[in-house]
PDB file of N, CA and C in Angstrom:
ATOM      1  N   UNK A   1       0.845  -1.180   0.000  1.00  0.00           N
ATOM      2  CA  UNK A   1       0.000   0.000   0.000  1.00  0.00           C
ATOM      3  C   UNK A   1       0.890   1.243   0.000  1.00  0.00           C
ATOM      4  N   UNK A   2       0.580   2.132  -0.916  1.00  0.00           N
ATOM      5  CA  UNK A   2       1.465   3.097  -1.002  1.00  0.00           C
ATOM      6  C   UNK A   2       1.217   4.199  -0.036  1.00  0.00           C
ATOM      7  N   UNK A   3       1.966   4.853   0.679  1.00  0.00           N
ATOM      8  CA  UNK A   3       1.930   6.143   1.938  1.00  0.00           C
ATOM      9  C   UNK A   3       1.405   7.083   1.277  1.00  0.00           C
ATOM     10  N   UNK A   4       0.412   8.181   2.199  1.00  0.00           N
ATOM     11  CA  UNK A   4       0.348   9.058   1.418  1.00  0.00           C
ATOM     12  C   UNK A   4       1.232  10.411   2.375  1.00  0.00           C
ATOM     13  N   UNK A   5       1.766  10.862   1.402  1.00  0.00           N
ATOM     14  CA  UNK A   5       3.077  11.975   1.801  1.00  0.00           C
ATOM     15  C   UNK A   5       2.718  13.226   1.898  1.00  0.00           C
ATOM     16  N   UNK A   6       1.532  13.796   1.434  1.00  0.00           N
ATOM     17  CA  UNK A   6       1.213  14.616   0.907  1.00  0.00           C
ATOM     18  C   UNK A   6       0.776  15.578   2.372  1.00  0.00           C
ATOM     19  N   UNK A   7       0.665  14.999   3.478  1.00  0.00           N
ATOM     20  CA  UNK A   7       0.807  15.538   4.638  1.00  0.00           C
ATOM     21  C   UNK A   7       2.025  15.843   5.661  1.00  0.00           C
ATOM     22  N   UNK A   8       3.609  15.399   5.099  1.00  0.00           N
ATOM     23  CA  UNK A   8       4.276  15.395   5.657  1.00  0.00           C
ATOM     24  C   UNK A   8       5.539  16.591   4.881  1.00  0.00           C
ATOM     25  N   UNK A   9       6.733  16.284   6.066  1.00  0.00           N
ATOM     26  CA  UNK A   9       7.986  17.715   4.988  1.00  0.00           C
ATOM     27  C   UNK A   9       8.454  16.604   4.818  1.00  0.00           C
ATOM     28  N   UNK A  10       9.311  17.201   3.957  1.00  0.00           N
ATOM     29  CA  UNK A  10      10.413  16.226   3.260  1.00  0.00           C
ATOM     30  C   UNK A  10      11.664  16.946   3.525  1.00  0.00           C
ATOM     31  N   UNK A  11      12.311  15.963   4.287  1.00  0.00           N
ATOM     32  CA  UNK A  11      13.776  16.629   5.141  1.00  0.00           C
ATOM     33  C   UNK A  11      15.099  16.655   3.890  1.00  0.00           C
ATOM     34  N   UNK A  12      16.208  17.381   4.295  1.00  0.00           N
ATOM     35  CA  UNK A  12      17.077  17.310   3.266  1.00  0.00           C
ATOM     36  C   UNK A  12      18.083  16.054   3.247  1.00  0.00           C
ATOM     37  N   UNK A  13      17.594  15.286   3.909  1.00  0.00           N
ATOM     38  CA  UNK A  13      18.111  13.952   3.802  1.00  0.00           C
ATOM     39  C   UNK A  13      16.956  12.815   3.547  1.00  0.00           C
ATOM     40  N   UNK A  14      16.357  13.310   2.427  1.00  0.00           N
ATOM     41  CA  UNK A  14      14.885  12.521   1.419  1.00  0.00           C
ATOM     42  C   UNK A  14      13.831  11.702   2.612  1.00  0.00           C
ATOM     43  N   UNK A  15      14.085  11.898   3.777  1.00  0.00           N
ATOM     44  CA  UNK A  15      13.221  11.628   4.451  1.00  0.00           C
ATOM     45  C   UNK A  15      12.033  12.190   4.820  1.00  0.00           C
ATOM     46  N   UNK A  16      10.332  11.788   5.251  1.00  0.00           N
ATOM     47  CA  UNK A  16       9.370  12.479   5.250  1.00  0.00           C
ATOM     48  C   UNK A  16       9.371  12.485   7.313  1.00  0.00           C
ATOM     49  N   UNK A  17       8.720  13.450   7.164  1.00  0.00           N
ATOM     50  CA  UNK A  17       9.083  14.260   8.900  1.00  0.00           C
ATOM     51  C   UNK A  17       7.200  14.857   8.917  1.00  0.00           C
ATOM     52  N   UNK A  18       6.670  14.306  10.141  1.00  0.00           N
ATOM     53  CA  UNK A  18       5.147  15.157  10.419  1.00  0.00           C
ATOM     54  C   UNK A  18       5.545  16.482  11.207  1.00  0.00           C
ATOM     55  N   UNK A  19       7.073  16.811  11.118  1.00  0.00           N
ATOM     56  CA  UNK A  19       6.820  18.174  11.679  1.00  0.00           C
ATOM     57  C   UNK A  19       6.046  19.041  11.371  1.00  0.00           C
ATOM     58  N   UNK A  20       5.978  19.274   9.558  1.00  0.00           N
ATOM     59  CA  UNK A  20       5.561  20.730   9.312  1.00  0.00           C
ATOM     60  C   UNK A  20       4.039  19.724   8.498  1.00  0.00           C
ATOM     61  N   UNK A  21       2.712  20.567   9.291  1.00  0.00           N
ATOM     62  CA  UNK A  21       1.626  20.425   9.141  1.00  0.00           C
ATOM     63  C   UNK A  21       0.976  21.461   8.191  1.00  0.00           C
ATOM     64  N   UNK A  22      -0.215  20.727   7.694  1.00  0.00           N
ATOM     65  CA  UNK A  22      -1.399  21.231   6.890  1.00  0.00           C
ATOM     66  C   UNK A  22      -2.466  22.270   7.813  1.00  0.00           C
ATOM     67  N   UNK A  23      -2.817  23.532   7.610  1.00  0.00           N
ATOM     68  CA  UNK A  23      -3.635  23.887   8.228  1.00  0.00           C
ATOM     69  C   UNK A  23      -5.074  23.469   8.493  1.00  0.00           C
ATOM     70  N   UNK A  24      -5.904  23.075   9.231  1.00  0.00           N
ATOM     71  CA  UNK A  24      -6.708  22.711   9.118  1.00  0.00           C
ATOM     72  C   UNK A  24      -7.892  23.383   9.538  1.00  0.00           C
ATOM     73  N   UNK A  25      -7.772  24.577  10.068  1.00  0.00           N
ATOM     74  CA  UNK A  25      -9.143  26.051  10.360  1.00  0.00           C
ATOM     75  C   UNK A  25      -8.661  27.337   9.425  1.00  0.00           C
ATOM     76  N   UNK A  26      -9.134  28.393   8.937  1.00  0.00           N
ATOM     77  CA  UNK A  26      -8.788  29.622   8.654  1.00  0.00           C
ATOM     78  C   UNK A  26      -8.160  30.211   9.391  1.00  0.00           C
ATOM     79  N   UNK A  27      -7.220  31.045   8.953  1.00  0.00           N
ATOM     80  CA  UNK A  27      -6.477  31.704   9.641  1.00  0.00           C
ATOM     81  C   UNK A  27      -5.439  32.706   8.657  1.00  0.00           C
ATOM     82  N   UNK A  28      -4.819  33.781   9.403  1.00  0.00           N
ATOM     83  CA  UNK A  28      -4.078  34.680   9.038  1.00  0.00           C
ATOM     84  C   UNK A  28      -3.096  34.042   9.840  1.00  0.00           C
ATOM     85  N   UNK A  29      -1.489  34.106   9.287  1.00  0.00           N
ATOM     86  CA  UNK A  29      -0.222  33.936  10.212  1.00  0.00           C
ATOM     87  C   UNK A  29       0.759  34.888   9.674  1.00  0.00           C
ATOM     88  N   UNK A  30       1.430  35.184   9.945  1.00  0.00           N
ATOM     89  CA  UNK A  30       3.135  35.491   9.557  1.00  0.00           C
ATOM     90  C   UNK A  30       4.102  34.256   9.780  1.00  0.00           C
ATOM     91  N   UNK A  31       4.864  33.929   9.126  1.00  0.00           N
ATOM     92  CA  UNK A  31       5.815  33.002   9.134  1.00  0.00           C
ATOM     93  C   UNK A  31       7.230  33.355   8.206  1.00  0.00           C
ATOM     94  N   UNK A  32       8.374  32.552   8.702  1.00  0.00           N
ATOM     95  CA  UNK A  32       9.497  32.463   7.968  1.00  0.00           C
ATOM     96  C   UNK A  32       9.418  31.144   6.500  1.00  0.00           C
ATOM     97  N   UNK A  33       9.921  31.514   5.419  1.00  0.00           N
ATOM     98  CA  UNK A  33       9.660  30.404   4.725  1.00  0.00           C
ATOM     99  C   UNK A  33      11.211  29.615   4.489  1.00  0.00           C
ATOM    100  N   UNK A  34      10.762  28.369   5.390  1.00  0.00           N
ATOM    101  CA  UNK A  34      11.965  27.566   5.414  1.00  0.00           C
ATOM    102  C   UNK A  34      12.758  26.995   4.811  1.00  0.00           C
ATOM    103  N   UNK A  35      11.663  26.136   3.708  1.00  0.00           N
ATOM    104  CA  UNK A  35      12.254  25.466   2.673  1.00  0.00           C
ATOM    105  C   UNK A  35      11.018  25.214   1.817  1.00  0.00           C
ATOM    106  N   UNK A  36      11.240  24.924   1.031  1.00  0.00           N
ATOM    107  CA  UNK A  36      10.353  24.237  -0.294  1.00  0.00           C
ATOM    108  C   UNK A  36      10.669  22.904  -1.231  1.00  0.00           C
ATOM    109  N   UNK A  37       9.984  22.491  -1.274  1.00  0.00           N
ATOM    110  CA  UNK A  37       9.834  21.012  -2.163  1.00  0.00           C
ATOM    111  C   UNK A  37       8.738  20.564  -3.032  1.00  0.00           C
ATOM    112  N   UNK A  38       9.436  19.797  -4.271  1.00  0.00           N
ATOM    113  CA  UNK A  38       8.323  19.541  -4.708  1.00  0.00           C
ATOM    114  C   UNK A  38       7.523  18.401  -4.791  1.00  0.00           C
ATOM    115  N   UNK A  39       6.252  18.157  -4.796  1.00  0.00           N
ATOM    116  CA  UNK A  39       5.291  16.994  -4.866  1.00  0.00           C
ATOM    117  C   UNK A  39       4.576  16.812  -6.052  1.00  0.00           C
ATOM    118  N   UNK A  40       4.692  15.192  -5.979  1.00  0.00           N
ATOM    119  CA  UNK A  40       3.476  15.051  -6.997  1.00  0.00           C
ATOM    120  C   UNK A  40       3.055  13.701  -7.218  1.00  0.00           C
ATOM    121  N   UNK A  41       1.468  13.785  -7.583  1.00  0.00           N
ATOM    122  CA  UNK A  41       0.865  12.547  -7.790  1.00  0.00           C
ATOM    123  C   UNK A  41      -0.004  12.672  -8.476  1.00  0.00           C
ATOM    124  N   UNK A  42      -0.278  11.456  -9.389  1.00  0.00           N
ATOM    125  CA  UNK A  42      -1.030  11.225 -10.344  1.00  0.00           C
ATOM    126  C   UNK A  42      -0.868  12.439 -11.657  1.00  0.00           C
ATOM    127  N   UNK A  43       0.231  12.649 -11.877  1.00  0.00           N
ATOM    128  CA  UNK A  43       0.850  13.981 -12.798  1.00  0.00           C
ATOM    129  C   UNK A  43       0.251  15.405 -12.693  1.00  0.00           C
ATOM    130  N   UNK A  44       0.089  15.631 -11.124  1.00  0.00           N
ATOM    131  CA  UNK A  44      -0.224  16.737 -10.615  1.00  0.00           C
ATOM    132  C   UNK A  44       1.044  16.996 -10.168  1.00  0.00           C
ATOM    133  N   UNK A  45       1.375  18.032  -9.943  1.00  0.00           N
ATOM    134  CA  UNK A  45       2.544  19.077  -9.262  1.00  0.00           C
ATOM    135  C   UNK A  45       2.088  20.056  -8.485  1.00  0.00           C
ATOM    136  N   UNK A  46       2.856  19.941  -7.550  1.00  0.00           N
ATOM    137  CA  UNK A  46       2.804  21.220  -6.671  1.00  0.00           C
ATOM    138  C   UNK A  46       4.008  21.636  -6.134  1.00  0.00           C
ATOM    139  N   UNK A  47       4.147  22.594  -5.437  1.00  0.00           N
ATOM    140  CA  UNK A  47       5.684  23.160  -4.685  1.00  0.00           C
ATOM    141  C   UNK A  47       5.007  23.160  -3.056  1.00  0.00           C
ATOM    142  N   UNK A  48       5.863  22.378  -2.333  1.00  0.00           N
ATOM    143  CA  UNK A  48       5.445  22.579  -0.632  1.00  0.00           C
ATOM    144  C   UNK A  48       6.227  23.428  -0.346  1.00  0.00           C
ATOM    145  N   UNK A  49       5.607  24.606   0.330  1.00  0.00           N
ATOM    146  CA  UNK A  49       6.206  25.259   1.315  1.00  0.00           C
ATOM    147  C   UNK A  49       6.217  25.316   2.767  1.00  0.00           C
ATOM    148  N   UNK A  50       7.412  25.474   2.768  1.00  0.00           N
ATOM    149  CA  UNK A  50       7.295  25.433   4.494  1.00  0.00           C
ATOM    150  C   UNK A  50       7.735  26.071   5.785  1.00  0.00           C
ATOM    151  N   UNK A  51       6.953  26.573   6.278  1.00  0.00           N
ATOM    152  CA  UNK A  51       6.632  28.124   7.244  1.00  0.00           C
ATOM    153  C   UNK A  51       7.242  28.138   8.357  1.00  0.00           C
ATOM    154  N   UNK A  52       7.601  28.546   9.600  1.00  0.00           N
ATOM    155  CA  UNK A  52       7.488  28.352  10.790  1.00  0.00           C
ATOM    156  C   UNK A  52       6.946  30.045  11.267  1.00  0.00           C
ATOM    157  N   UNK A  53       5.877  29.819  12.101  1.00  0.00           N
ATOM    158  CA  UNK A  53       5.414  31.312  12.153  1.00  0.00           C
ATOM    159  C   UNK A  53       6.074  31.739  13.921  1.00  0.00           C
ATOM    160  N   UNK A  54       5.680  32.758  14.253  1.00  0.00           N
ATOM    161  CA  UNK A  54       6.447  33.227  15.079  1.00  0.00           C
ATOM    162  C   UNK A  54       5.999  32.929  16.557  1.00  0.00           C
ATOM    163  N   UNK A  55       5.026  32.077  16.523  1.00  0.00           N
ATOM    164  CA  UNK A  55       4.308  31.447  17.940  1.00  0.00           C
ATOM    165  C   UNK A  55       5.281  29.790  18.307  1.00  0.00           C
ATOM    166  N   UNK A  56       5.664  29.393  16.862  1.00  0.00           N
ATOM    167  CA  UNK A  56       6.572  27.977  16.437  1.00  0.00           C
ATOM    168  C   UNK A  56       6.091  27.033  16.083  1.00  0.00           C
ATOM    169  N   UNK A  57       4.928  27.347  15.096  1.00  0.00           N
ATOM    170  CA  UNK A  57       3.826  26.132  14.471  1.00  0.00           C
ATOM    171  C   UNK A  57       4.898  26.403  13.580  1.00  0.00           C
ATOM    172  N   UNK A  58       4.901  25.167  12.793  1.00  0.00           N
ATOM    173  CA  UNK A  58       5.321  24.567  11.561  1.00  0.00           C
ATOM    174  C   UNK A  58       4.237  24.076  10.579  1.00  0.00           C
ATOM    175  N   UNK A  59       4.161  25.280   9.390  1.00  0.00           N
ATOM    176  CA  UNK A  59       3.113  24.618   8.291  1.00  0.00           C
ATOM    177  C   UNK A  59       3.460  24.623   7.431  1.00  0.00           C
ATOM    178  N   UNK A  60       3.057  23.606   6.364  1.00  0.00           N
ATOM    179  CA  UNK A  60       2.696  23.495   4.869  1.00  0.00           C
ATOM    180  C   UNK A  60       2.124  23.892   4.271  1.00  0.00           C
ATOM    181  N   UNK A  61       2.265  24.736   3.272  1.00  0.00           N
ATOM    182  CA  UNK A  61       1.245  25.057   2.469  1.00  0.00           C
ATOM    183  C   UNK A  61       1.676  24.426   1.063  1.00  0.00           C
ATOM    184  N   UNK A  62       0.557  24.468   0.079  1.00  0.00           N
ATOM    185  CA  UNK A  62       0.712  23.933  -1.425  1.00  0.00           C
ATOM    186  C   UNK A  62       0.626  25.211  -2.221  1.00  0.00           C
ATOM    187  N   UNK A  63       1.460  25.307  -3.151  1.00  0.00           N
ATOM    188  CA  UNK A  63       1.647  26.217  -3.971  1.00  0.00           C
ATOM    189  C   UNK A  63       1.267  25.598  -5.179  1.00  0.00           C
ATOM    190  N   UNK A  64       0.192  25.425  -5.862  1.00  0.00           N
ATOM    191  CA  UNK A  64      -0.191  24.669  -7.282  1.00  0.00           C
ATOM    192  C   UNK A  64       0.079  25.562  -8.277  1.00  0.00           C
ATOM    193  N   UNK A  65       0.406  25.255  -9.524  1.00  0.00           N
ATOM    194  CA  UNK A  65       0.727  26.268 -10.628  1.00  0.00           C
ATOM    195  C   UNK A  65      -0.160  26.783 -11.026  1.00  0.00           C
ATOM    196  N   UNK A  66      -0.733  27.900 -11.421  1.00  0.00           N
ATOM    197  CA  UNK A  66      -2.193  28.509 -11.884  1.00  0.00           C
ATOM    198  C   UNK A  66      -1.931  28.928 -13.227  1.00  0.00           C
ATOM    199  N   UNK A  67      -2.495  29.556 -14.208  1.00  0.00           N
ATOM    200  CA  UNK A  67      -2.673  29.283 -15.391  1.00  0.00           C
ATOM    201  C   UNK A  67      -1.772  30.675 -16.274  1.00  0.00           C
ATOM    202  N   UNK A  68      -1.186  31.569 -14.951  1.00  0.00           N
ATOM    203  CA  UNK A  68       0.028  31.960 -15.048  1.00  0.00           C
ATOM    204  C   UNK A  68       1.258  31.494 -15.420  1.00  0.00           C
ATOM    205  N   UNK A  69       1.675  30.526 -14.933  1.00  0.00           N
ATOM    206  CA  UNK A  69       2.704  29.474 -14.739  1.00  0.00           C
ATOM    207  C   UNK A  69       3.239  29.637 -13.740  1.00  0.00           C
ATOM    208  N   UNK A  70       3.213  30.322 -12.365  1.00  0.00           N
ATOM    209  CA  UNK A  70       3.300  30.964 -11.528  1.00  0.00           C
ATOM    210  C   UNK A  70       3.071  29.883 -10.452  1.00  0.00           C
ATOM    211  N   UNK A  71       3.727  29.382  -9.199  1.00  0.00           N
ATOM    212  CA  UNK A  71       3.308  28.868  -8.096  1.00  0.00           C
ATOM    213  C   UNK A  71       3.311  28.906  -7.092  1.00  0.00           C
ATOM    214  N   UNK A  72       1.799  29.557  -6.560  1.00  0.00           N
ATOM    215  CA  UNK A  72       1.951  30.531  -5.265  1.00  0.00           C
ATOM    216  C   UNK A  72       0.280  30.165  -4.893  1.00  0.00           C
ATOM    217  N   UNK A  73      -0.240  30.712  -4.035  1.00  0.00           N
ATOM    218  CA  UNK A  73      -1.222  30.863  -3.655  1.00  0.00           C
ATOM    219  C   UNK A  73      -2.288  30.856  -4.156  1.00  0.00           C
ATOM    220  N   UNK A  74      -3.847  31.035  -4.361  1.00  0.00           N
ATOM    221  CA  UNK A  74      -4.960  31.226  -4.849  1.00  0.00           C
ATOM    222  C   UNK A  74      -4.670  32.720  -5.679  1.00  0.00           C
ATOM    223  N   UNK A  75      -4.764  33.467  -5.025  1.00  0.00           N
ATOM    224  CA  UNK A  75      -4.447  35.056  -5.122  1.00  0.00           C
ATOM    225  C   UNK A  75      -3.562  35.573  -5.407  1.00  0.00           C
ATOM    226  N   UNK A  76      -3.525  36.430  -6.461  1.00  0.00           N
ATOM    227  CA  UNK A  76      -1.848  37.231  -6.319  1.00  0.00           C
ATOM    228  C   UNK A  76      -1.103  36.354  -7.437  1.00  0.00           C
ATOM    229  N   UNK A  77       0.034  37.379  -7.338  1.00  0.00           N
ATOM    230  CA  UNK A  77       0.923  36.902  -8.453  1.00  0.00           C
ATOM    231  C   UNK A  77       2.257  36.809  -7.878  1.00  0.00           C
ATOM    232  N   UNK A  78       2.372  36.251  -6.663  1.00  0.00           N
ATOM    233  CA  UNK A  78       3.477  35.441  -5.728  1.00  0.00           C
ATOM    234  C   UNK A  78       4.143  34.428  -6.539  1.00  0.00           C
ATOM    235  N   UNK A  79       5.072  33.995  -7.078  1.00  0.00           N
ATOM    236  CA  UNK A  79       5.648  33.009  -7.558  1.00  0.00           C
ATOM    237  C   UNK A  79       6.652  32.575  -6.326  1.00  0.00           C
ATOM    238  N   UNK A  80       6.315  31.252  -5.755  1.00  0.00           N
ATOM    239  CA  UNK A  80       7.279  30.468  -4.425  1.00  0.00           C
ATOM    240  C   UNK A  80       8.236  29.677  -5.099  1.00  0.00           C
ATOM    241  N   UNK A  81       8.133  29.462  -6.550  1.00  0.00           N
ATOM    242  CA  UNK A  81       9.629  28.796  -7.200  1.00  0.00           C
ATOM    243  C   UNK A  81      10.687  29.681  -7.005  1.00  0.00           C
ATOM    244  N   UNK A  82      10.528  30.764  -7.092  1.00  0.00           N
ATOM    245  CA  UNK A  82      11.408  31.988  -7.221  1.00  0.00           C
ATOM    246  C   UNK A  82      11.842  32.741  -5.727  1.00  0.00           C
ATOM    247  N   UNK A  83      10.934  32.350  -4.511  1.00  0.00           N
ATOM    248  CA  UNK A  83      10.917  33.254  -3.414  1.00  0.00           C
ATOM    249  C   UNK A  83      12.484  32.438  -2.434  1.00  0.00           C
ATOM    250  N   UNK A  84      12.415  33.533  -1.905  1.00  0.00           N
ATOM    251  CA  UNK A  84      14.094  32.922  -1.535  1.00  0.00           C
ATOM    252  C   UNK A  84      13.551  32.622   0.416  1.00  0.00           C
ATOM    253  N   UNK A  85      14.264  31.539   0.535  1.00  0.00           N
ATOM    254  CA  UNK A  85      14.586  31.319   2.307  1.00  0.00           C
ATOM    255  C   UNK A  85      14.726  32.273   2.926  1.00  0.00           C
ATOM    256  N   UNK A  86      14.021  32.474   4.456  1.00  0.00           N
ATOM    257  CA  UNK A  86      14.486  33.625   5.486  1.00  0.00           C
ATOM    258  C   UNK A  86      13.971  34.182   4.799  1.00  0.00           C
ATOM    259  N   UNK A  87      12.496  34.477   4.411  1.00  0.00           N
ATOM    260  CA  UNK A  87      12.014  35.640   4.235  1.00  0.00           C
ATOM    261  C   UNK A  87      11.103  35.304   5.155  1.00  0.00           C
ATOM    262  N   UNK A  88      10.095  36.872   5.410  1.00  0.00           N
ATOM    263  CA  UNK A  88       8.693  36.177   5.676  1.00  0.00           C
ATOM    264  C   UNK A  88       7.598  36.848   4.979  1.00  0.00           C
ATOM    265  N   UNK A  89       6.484  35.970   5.496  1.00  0.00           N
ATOM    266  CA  UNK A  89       5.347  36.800   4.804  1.00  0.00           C
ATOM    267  C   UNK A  89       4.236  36.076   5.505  1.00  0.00           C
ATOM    268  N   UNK A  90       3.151  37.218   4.987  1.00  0.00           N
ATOM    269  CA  UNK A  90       1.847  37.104   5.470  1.00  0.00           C
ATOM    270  C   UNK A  90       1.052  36.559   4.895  1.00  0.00           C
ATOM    271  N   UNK A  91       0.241  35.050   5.715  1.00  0.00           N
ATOM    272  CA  UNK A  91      -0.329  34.186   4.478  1.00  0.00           C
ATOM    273  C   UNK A  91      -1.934  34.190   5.072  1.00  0.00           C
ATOM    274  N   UNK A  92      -2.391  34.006   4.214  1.00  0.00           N
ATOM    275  CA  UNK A  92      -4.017  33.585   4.560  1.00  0.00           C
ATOM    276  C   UNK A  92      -4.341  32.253   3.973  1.00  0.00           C
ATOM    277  N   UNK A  93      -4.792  31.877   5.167  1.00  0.00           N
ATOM    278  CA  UNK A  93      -6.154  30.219   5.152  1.00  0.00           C
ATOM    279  C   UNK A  93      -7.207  30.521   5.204  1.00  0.00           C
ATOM    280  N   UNK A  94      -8.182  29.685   3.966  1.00  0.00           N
ATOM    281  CA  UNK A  94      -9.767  30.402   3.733  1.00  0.00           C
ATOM    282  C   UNK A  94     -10.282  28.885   3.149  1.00  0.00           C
ATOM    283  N   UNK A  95     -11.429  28.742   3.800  1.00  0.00           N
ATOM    284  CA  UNK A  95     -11.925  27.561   3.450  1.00  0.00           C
ATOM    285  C   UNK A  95     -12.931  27.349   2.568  1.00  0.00           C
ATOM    286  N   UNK A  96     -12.685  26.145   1.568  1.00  0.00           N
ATOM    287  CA  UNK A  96     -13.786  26.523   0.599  1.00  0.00           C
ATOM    288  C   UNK A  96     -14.908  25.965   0.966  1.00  0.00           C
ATOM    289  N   UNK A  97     -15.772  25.681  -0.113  1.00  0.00           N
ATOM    290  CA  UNK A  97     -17.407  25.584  -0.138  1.00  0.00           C
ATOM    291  C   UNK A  97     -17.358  23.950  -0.024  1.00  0.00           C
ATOM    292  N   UNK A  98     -16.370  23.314  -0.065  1.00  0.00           N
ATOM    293  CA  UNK A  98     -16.425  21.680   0.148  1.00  0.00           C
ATOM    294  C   UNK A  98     -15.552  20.816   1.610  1.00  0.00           C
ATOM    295  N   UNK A  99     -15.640  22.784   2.165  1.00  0.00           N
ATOM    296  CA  UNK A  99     -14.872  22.534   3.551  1.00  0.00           C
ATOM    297  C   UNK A  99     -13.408  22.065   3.677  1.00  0.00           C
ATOM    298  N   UNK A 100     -12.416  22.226   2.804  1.00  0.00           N
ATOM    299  CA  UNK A 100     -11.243  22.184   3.012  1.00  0.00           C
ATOM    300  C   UNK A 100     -10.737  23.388   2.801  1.00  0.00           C
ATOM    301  N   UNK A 101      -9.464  23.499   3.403  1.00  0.00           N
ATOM    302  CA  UNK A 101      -8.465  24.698   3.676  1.00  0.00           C
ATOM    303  C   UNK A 101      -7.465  24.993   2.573  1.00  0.00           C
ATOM    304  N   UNK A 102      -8.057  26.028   2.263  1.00  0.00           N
ATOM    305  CA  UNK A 102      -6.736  26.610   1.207  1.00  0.00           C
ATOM    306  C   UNK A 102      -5.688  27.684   0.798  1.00  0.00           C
ATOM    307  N   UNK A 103      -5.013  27.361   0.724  1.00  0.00           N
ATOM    308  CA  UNK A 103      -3.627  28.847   0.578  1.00  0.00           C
ATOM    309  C   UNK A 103      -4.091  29.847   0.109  1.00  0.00           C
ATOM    310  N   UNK A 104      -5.133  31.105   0.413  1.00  0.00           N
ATOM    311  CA  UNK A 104      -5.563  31.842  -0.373  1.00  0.00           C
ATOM    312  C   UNK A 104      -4.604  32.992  -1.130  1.00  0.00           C
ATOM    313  N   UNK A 105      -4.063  33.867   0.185  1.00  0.00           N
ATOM    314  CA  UNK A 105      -3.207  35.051   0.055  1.00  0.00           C
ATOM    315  C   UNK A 105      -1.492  34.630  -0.077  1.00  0.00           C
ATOM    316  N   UNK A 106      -0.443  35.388  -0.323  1.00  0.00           N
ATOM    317  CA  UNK A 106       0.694  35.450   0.633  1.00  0.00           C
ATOM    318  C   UNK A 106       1.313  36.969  -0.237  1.00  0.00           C
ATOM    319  N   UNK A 107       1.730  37.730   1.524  1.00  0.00           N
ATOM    320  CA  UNK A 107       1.877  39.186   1.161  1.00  0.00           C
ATOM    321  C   UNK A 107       3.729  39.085   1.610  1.00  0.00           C
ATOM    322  N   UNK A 108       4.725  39.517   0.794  1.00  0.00           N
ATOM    323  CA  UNK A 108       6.019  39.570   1.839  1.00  0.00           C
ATOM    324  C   UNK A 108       6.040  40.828   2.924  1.00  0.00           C
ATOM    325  N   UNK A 109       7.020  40.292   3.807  1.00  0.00           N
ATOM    326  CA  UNK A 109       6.917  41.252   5.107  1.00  0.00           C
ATOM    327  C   UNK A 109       8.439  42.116   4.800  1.00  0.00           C
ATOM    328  N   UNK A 110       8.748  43.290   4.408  1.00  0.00           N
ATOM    329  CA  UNK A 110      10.219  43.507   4.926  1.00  0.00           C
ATOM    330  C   UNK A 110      10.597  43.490   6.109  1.00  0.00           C
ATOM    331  N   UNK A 111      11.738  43.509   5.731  1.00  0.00           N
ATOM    332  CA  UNK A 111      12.788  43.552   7.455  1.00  0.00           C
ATOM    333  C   UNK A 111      12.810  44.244   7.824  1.00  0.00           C
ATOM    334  N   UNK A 112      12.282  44.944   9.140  1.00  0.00           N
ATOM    335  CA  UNK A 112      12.699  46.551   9.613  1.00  0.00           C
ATOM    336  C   UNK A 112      14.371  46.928   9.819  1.00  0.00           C
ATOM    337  N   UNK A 113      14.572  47.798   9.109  1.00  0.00           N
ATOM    338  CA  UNK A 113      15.960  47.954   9.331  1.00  0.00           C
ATOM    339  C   UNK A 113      16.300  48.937  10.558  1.00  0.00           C
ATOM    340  N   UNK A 114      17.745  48.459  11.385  1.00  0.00           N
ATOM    341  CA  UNK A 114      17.751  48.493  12.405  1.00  0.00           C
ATOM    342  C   UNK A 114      18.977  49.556  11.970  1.00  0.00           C
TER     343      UNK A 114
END
C-alpha cells in the first residue's frame, strides 16, 4: 500500500518528517519560509512550502501552478519557485465551499531595518 506523503515535509536527507503540518481552520499567520519542495501525484505538481510562524507552528502550504505558470497561492501573483529562504510573509487560510483549507493570500513582510 502506497503512503500518502502529501501531509508530511520532506527533510534534506529525502526523508518524510510530520513536523511541518497542513492547516486545518482559517487563519491569518506570519511566518518564515523555510524550505520548499516539490510533490506530486497522479501527474499533478505542486511546490510545498514550508513556514514556521512566530508562535513555532510549523506549516505546509501547497503552492499549485495557476494558469500563469506561476506557483503561489490562490491570489496574487506570488511566484514560491522563485521566493528565496528567510524571508517572511503574510499568508491567509480560507476555506472553501467543500470545507477544506486553502492557501488563499501570501503578502512579503520587509525587514525593519535596524
Amino acid at each position: 500500500m502506497e503512503r500518502d506523503l502529501s501531509k508530511l515535509h520532506k527533510g534534506t536527507d529525502g526523508f518524510y518528517y510530520d513536523d511541518y503540518v497542513q492547516p486545518d481552520k482559517p487563519e491569518v499567520f506570519i511566518g518564515r519560509l523555510v524550505s520548499t519542495g516539490w510533490w506530486n501525484k497522479r501527474k499533478r505538481n505542486a511546490l510545498i512550502c514550508n513556514f514556521e510562524t512566530e508562535d513555532g507552528r510549523k506549516i505546509a502550504l501547497f503552492a499549485f501552478q495557476k494558469e500563469t505558470g506561476l506557483y503561489g497561492p490562490r491570489c496574487g501573483n506570488v511566484n514560491f519557485k522563485q521566493a528565496e529562504t528567510d524571508t517572511l510573509w503574510k499568508c491567509e487560510i480560507k476555506m472553501t465551499r467543500t470545507g477544506h483549507c486553502t492557501w488563499a493570500s501570501a503578502e512579503p513582510i520587509e525587514k525593519e531595518a535596524k
